[in-house]
C-alpha atoms as a PDB file:
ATOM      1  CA  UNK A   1     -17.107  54.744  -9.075  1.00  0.00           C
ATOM      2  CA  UNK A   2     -16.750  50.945  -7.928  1.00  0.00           C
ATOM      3  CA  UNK A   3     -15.641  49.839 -11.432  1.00  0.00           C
ATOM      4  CA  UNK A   4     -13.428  52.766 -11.651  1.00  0.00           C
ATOM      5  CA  UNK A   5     -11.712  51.312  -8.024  1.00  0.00           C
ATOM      6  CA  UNK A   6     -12.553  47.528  -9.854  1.00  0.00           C
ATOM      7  CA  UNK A   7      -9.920  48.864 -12.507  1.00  0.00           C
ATOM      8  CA  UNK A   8      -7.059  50.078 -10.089  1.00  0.00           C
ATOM      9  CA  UNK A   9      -5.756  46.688 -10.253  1.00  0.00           C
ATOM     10  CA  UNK A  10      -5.453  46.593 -13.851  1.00  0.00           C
ATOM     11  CA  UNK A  11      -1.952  46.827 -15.645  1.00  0.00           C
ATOM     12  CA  UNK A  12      -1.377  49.706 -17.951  1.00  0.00           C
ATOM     13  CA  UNK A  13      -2.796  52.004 -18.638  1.00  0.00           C
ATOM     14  CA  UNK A  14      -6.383  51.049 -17.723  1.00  0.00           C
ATOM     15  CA  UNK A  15      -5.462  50.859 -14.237  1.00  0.00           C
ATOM     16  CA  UNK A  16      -3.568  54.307 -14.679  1.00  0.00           C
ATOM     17  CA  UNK A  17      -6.617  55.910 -16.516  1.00  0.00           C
ATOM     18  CA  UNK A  18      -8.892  54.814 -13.710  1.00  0.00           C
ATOM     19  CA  UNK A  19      -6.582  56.299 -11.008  1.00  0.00           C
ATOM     20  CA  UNK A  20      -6.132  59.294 -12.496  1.00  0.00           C
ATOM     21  CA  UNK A  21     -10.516  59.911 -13.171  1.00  0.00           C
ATOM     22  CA  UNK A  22     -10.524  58.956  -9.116  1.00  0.00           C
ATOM     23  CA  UNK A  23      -8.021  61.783  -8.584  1.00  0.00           C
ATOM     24  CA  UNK A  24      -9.711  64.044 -10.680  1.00  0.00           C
ATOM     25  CA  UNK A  25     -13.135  63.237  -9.237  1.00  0.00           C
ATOM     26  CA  UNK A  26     -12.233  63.648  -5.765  1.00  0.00           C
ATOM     27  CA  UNK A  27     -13.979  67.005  -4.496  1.00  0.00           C
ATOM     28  CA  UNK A  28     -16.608  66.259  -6.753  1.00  0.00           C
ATOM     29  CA  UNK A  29     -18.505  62.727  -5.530  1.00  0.00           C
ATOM     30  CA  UNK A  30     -18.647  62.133  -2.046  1.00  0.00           C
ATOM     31  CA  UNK A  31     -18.270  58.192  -3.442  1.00  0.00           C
ATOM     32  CA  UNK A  32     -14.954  58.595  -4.754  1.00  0.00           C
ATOM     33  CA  UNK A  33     -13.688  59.484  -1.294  1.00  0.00           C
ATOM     34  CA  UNK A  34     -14.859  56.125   0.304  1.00  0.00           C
ATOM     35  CA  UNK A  35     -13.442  54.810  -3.067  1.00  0.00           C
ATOM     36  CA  UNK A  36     -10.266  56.274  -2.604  1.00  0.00           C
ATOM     37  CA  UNK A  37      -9.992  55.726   1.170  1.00  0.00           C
ATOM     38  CA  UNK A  38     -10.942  51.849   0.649  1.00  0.00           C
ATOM     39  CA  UNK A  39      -8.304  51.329  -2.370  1.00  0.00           C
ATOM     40  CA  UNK A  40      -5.426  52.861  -0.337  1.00  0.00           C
ATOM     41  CA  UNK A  41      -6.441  50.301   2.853  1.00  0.00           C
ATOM     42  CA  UNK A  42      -7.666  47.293   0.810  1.00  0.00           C
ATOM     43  CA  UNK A  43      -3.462  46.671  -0.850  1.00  0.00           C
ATOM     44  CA  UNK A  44      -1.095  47.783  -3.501  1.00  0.00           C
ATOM     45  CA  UNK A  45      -2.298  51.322  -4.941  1.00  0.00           C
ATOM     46  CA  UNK A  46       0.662  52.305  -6.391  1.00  0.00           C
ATOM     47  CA  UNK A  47      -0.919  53.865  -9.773  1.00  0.00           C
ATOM     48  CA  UNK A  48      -3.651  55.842  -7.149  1.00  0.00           C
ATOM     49  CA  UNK A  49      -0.792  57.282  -5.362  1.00  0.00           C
ATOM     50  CA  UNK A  50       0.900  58.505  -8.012  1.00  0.00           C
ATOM     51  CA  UNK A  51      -2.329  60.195  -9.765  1.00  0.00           C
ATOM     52  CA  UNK A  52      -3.423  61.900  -6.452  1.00  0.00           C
ATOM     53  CA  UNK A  53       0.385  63.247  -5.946  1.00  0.00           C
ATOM     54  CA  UNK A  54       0.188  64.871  -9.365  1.00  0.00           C
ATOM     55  CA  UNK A  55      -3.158  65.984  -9.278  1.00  0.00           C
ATOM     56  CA  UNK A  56      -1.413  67.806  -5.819  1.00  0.00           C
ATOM     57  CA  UNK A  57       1.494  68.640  -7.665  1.00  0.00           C
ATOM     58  CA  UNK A  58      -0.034  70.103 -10.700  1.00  0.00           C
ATOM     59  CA  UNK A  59      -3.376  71.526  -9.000  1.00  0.00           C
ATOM     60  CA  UNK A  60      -2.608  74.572  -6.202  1.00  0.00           C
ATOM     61  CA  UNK A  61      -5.346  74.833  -3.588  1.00  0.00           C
ATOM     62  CA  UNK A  62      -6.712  77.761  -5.171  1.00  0.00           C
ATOM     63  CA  UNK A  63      -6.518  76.810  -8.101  1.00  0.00           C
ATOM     64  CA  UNK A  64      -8.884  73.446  -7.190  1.00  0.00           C
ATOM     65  CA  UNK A  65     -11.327  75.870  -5.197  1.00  0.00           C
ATOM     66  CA  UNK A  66     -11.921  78.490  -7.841  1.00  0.00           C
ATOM     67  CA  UNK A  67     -12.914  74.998 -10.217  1.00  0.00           C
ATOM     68  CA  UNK A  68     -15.013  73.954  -6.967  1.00  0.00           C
ATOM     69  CA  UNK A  69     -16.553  76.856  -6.170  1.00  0.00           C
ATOM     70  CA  UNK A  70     -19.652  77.071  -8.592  1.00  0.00           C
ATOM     71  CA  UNK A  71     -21.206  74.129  -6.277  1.00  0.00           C
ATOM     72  CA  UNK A  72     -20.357  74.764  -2.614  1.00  0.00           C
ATOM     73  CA  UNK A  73     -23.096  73.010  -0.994  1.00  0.00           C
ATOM     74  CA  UNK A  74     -21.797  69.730  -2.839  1.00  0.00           C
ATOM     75  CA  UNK A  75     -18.461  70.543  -1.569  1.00  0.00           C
ATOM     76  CA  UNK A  76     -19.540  71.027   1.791  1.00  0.00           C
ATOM     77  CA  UNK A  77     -21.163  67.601   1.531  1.00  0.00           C
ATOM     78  CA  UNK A  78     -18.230  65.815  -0.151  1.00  0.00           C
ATOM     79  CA  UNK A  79     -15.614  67.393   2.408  1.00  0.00           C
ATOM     80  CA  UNK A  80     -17.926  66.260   5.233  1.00  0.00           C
ATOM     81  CA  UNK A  81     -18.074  62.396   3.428  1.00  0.00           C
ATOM     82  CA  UNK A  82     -14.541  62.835   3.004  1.00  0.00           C
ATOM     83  CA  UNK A  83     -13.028  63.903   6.336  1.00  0.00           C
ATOM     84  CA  UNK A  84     -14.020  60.278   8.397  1.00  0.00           C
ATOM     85  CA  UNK A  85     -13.097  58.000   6.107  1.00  0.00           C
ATOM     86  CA  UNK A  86      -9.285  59.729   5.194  1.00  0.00           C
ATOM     87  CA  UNK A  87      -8.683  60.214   8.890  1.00  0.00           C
ATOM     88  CA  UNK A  88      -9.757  56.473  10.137  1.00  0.00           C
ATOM     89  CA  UNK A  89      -7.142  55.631   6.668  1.00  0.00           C
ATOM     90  CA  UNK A  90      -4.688  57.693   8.582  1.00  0.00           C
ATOM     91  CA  UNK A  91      -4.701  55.556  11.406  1.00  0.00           C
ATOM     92  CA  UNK A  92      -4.657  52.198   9.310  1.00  0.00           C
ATOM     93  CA  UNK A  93      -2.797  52.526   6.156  1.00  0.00           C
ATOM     94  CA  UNK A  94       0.903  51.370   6.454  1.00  0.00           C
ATOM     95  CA  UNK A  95       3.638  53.645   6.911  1.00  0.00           C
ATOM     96  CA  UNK A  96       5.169  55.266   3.169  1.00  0.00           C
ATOM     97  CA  UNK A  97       3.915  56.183   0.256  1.00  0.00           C
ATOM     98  CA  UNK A  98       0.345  55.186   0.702  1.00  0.00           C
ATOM     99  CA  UNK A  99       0.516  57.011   4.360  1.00  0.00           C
ATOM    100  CA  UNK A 100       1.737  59.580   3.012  1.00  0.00           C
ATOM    101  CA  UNK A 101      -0.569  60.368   0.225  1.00  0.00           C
ATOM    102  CA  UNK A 102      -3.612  59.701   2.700  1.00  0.00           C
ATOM    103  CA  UNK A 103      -1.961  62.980   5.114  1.00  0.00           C
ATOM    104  CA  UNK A 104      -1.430  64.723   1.711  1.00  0.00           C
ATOM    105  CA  UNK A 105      -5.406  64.344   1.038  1.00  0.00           C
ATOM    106  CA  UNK A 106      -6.360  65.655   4.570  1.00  0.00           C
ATOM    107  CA  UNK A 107      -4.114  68.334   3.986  1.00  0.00           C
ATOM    108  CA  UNK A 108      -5.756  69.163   0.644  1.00  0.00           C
ATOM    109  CA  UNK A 109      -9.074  69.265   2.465  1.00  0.00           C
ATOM    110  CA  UNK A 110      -7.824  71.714   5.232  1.00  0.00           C
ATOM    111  CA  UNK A 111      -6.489  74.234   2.861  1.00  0.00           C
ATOM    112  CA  UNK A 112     -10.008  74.442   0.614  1.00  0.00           C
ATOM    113  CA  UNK A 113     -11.500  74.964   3.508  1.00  0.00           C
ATOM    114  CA  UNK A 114      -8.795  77.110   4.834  1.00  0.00           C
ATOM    115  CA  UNK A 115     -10.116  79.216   1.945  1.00  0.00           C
ATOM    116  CA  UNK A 116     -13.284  79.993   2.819  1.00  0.00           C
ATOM    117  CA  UNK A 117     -14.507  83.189   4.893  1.00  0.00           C
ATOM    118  CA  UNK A 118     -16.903  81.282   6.441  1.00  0.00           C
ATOM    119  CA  UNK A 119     -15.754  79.763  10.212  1.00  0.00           C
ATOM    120  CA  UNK A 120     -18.307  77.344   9.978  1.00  0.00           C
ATOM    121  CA  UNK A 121     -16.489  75.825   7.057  1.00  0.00           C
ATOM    122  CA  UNK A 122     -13.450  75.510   8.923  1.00  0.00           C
ATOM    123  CA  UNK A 123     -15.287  73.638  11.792  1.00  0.00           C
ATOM    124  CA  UNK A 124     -16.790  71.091  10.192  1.00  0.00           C
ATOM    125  CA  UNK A 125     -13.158  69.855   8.807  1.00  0.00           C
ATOM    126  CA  UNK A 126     -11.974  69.731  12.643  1.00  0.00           C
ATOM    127  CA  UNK A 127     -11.622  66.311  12.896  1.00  0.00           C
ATOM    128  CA  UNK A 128      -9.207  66.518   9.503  1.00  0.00           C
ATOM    129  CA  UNK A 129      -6.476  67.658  12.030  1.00  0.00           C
ATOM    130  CA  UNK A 130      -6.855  64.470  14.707  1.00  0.00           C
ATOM    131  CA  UNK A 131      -4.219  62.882  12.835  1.00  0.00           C
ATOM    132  CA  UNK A 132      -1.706  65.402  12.225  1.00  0.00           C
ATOM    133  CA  UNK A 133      -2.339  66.155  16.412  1.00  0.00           C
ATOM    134  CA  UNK A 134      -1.540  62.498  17.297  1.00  0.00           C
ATOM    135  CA  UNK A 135       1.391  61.948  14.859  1.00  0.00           C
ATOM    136  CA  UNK A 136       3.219  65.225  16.366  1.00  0.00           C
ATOM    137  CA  UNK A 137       2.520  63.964  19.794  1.00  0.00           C
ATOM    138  CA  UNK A 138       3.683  60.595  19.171  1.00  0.00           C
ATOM    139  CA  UNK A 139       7.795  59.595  19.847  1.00  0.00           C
ATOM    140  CA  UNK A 140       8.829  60.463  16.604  1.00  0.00           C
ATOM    141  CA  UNK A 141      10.306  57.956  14.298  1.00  0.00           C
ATOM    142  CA  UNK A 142      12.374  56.797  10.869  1.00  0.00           C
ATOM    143  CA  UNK A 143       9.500  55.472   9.496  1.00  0.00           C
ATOM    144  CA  UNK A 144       7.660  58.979   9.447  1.00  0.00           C
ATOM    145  CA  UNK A 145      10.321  61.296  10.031  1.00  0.00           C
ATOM    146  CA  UNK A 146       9.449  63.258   6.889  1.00  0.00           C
ATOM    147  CA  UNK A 147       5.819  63.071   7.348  1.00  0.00           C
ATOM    148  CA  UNK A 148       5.835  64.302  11.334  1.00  0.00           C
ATOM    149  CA  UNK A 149       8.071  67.205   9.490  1.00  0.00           C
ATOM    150  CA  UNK A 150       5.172  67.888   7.219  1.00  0.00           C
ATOM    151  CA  UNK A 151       2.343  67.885  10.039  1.00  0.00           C
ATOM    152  CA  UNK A 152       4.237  70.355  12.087  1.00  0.00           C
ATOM    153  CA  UNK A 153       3.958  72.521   8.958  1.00  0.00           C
ATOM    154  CA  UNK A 154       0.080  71.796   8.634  1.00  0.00           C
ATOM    155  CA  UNK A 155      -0.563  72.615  12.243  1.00  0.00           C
ATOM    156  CA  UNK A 156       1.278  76.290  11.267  1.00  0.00           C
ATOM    157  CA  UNK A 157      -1.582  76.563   8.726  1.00  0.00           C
ATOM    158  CA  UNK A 158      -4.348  75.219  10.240  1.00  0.00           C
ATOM    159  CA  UNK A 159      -7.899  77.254   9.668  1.00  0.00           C
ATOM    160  CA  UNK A 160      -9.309  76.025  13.004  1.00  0.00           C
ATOM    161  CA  UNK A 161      -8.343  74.600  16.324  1.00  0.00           C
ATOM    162  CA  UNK A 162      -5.546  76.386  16.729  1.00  0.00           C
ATOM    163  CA  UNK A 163      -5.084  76.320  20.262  1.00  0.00           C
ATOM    164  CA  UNK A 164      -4.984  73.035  20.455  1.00  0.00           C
ATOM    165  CA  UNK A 165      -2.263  73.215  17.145  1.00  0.00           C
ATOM    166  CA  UNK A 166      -0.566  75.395  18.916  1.00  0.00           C
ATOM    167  CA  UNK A 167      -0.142  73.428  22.083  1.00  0.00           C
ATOM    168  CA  UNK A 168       1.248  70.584  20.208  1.00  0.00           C
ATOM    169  CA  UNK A 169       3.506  72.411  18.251  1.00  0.00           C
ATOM    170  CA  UNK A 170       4.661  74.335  22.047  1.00  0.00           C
ATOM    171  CA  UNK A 171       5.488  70.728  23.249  1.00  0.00           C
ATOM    172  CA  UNK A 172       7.427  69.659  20.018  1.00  0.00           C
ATOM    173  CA  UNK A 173       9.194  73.426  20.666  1.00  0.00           C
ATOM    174  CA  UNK A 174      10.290  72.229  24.153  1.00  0.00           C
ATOM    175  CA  UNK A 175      11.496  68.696  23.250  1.00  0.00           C
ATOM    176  CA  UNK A 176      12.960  69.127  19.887  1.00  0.00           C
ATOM    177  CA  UNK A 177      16.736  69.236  19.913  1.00  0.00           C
ATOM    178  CA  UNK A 178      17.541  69.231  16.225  1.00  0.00           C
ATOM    179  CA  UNK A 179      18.412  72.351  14.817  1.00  0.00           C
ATOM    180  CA  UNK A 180      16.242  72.460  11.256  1.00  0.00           C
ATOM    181  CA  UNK A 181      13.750  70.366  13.066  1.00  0.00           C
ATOM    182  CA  UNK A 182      13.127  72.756  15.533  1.00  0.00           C
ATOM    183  CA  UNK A 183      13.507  76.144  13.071  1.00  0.00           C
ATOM    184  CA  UNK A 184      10.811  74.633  10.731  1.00  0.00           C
ATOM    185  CA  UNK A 185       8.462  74.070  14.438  1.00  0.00           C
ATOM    186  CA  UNK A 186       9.338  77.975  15.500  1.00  0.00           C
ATOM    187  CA  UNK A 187       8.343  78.682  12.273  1.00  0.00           C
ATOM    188  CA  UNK A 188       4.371  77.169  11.841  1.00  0.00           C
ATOM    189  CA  UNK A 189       4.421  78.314  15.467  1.00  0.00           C
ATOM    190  CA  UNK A 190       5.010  82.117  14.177  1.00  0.00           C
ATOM    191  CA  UNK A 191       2.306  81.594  11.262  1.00  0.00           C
ATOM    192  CA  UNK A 192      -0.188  80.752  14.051  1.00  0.00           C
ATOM    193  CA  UNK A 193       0.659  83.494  15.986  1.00  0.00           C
ATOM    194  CA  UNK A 194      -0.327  85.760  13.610  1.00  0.00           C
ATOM    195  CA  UNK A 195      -4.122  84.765  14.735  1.00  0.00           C
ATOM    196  CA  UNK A 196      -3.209  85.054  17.927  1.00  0.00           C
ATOM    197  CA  UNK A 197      -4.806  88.815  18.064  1.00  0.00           C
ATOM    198  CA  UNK A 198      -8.125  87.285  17.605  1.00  0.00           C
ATOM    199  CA  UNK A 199      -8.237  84.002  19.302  1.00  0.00           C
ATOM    200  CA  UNK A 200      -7.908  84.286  23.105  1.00  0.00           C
ATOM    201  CA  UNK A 201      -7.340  81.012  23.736  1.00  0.00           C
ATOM    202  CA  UNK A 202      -4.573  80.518  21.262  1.00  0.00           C
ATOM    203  CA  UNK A 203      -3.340  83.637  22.623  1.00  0.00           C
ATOM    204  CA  UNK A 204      -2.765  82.446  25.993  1.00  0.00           C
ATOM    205  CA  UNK A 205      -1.124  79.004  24.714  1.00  0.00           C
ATOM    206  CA  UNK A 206       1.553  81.475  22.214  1.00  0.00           C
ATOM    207  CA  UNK A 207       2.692  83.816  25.201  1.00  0.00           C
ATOM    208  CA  UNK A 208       5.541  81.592  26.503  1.00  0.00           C
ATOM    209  CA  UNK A 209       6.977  81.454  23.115  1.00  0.00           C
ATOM    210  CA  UNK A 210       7.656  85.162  22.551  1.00  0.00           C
ATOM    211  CA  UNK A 211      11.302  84.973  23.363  1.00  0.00           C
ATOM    212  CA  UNK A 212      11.859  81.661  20.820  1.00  0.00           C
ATOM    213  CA  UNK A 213       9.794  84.228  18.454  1.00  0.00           C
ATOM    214  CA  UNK A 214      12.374  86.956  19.410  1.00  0.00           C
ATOM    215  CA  UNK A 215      15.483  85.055  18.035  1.00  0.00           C
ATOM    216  CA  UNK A 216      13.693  84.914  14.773  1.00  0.00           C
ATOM    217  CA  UNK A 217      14.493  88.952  14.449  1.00  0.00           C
ATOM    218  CA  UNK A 218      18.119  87.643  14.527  1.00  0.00           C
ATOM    219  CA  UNK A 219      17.577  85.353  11.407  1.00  0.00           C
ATOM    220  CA  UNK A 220      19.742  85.979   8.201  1.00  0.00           C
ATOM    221  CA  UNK A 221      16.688  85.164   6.083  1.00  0.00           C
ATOM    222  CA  UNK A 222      14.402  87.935   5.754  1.00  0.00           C
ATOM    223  CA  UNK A 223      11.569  85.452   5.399  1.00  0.00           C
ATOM    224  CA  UNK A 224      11.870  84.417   8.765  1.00  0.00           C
ATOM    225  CA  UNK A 225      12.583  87.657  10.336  1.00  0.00           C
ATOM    226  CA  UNK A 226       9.362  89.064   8.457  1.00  0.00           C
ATOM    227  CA  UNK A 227       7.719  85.577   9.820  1.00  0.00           C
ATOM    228  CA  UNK A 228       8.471  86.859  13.615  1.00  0.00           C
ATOM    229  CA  UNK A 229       7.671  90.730  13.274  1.00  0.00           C
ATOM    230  CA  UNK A 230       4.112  89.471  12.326  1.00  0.00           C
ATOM    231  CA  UNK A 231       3.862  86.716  14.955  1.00  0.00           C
ATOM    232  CA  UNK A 232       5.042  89.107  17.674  1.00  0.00           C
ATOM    233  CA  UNK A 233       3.008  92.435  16.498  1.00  0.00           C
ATOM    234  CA  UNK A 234      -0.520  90.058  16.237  1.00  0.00           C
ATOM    235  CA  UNK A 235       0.474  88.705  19.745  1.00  0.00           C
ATOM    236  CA  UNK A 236       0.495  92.326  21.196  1.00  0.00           C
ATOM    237  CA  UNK A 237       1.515  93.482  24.176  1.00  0.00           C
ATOM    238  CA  UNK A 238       2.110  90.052  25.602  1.00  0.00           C
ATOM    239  CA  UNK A 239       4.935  90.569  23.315  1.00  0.00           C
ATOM    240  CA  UNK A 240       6.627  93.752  24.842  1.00  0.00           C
ATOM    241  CA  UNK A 241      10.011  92.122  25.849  1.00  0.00           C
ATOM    242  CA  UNK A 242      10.676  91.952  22.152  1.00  0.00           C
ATOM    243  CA  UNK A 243       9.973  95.462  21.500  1.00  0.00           C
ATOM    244  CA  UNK A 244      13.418  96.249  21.206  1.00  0.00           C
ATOM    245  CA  UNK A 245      14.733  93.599  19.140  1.00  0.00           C
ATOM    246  CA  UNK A 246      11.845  95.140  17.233  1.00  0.00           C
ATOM    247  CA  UNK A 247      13.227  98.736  17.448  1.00  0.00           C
ATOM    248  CA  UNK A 248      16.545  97.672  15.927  1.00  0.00           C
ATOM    249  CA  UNK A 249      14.753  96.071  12.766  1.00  0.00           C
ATOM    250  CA  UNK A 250      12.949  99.181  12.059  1.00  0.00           C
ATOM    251  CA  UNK A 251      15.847 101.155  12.067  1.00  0.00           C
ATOM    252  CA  UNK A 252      17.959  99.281  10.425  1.00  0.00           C
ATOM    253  CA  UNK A 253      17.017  95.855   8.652  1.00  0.00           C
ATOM    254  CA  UNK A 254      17.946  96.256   5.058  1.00  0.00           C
ATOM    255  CA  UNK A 255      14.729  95.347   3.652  1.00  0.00           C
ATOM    256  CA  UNK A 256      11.749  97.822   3.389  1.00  0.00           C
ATOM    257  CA  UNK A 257       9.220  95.957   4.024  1.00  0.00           C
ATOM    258  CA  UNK A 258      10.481  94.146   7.216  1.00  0.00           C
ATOM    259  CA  UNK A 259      11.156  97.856   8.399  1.00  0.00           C
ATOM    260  CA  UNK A 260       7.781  98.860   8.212  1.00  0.00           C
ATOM    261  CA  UNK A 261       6.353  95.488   9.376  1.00  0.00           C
ATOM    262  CA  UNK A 262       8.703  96.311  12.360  1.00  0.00           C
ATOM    263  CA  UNK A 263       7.341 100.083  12.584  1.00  0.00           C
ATOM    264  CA  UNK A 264       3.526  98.150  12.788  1.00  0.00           C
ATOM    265  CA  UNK A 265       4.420  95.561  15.679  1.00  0.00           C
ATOM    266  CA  UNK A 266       6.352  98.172  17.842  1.00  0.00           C
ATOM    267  CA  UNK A 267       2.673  99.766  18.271  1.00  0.00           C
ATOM    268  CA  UNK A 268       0.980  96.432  18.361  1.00  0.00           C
ATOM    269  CA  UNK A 269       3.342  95.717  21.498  1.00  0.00           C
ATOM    270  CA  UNK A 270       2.586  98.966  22.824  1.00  0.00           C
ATOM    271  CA  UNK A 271      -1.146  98.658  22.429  1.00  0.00           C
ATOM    272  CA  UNK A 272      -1.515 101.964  20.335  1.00  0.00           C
ATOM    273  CA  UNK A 273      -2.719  99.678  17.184  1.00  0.00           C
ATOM    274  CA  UNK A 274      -3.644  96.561  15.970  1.00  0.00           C
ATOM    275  CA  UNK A 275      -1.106  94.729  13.611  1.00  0.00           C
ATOM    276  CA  UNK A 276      -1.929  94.229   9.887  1.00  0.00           C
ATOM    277  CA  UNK A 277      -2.420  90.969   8.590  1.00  0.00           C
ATOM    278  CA  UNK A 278       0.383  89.376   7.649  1.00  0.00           C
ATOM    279  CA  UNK A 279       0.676  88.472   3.905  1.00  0.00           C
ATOM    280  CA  UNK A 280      -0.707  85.179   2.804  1.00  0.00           C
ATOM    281  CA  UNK A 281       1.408  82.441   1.221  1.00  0.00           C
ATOM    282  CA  UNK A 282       0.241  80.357  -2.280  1.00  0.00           C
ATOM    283  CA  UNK A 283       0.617  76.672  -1.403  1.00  0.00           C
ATOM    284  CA  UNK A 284      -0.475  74.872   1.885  1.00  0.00           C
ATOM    285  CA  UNK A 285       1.994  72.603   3.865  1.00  0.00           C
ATOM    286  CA  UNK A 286       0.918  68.946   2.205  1.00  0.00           C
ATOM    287  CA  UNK A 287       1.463  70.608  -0.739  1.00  0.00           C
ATOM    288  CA  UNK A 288       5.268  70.271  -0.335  1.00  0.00           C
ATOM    289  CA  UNK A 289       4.744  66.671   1.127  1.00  0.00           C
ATOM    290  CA  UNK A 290       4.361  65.878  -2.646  1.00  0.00           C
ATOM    291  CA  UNK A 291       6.626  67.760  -4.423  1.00  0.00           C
END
């Protein structure tokens, strides 16, 4: 692995073979994380950074874990090697591309694990989140403008500590003035939400944003009217004051299945029965921090 990272600085293409075997070999040897972590802190990675973003371009999350899955205990351990190293890079790498790329990792790492049934598996990449946490609760700024955008979407999809996700992404809701900024925050907010039904603390963080959730019923994009039906039918009867806004979709939104989503979340709000999980999307948020 070191004379792999040795070869980085190379000129073509032996540095741009040896970035893209690191990329490659990243879930599989704990080593190549450290390798990868040091090469993005140490200076110019510029062929590393472009291997990783098309491994993340070319590579879906599922896709990676069904090729991962045959060895989970290694995974486990290379996740767990992983997860310090990327998030202290977080902190130190400069701002752009390299930045960038190091968030893109993390997120990687959440949504494997995001796959998993297991909770304990979502636990132990925890810490994976610190940085997305602190760069949402930060003043935002040009330099990272695009990549605060991207870990408000991550903290929509995150597979553990989503309280604490969702009060950062309840304070960004309150301060954010900027119309797309602030629809793309309502909107990870409503993917939380739809754990809200089994999470009691992230419950009691989501019930001041039921109205916000409400206007999303008034949304000419079915996407994001289907996107608040689901948040507001998991967060139940907390959600009652949108139970007619809910009424009037299931009697007359044009599209079937936001009609019958409806149908489930007017009982959800009523308590007579618990809403279906909502359906689950292909890619993960860093995922479109590449493309």
């Amino acid at each position: 692995m070191k004379a792999l990272a040795k070869n980085l600085a190379d000129s073509e293409p032996e540095g741009r073979a040896a970035a893209d075997a690191l990329a490659r070999m990243l879930f599989l040897n704990a080593s190549v994380a450290a390798e990868v972590a040091q090469a993005l802190k140490a200076g110019p990675a510029e062929a590393l950074v472009a291997a990783l973003e098309g491994r993340f371009q070319a590579v879906s999350p599922a896709q990676e874990m069904r090729a991962l899955r045959g060895d989970l205990p290694r995974l486990r351990g290379v996740l767990g090697a992983a997860v310090p190293l990327l998030t202290d890079a977080a902190g130190t790498v400069e701002a752009g591309p390299k930045r960038t790329i190091v968030y893109a990792t993390l997120g990687r790492i959440l949504a494997l694990a995001a796959t998993s049934r297991e909770p304990s598996d979502h636990e132990a990449v925890g810490p994976a989140l610190e940085p997305f946490l602190r760069l949402v609760a930060e003043p935002a700024s040009e330099e990272d403008a695009d990549l605060r955008g991207l870990a408000v979407e991550q903290l929509g999809d995150a597979p553990t500590r989503r309280s604490e996700a969702a009060g950062a992404l309840v304070k960004e809701l309150e301060r954010e003035k900027d119309p797309e900024a602030r629809a793309a925050v309502l909107g990870a907010v409503a993917r939380l939400a739809t754990h809200a039904d089994e999470d009691p603390r992230l419950l009691e963080v989501l019930k001041p944003t039921v109205a916000a959730l409400t206007t999303l019923l008034g949304s000419a994009k079915p996407e994001d009217r289907l996107a608040g039906v689901y948040a507001l039918g998991h967060i139940g009867p907390d959600a009652k004051p949108a139970e007619s806004a809910l009424s009037r979709l299931a009697d007359n939104d044009p599209r079937p299945n936001v009609r019958t989503a409806a149908e489930e979340a007017i009982k959800a709000v009523q308590g007579l029965a618990k809403m279906p999980a909502a359906p689950r999307s292909g890619g993960g948020a860093m995922d479109r921090l590449v493309q």
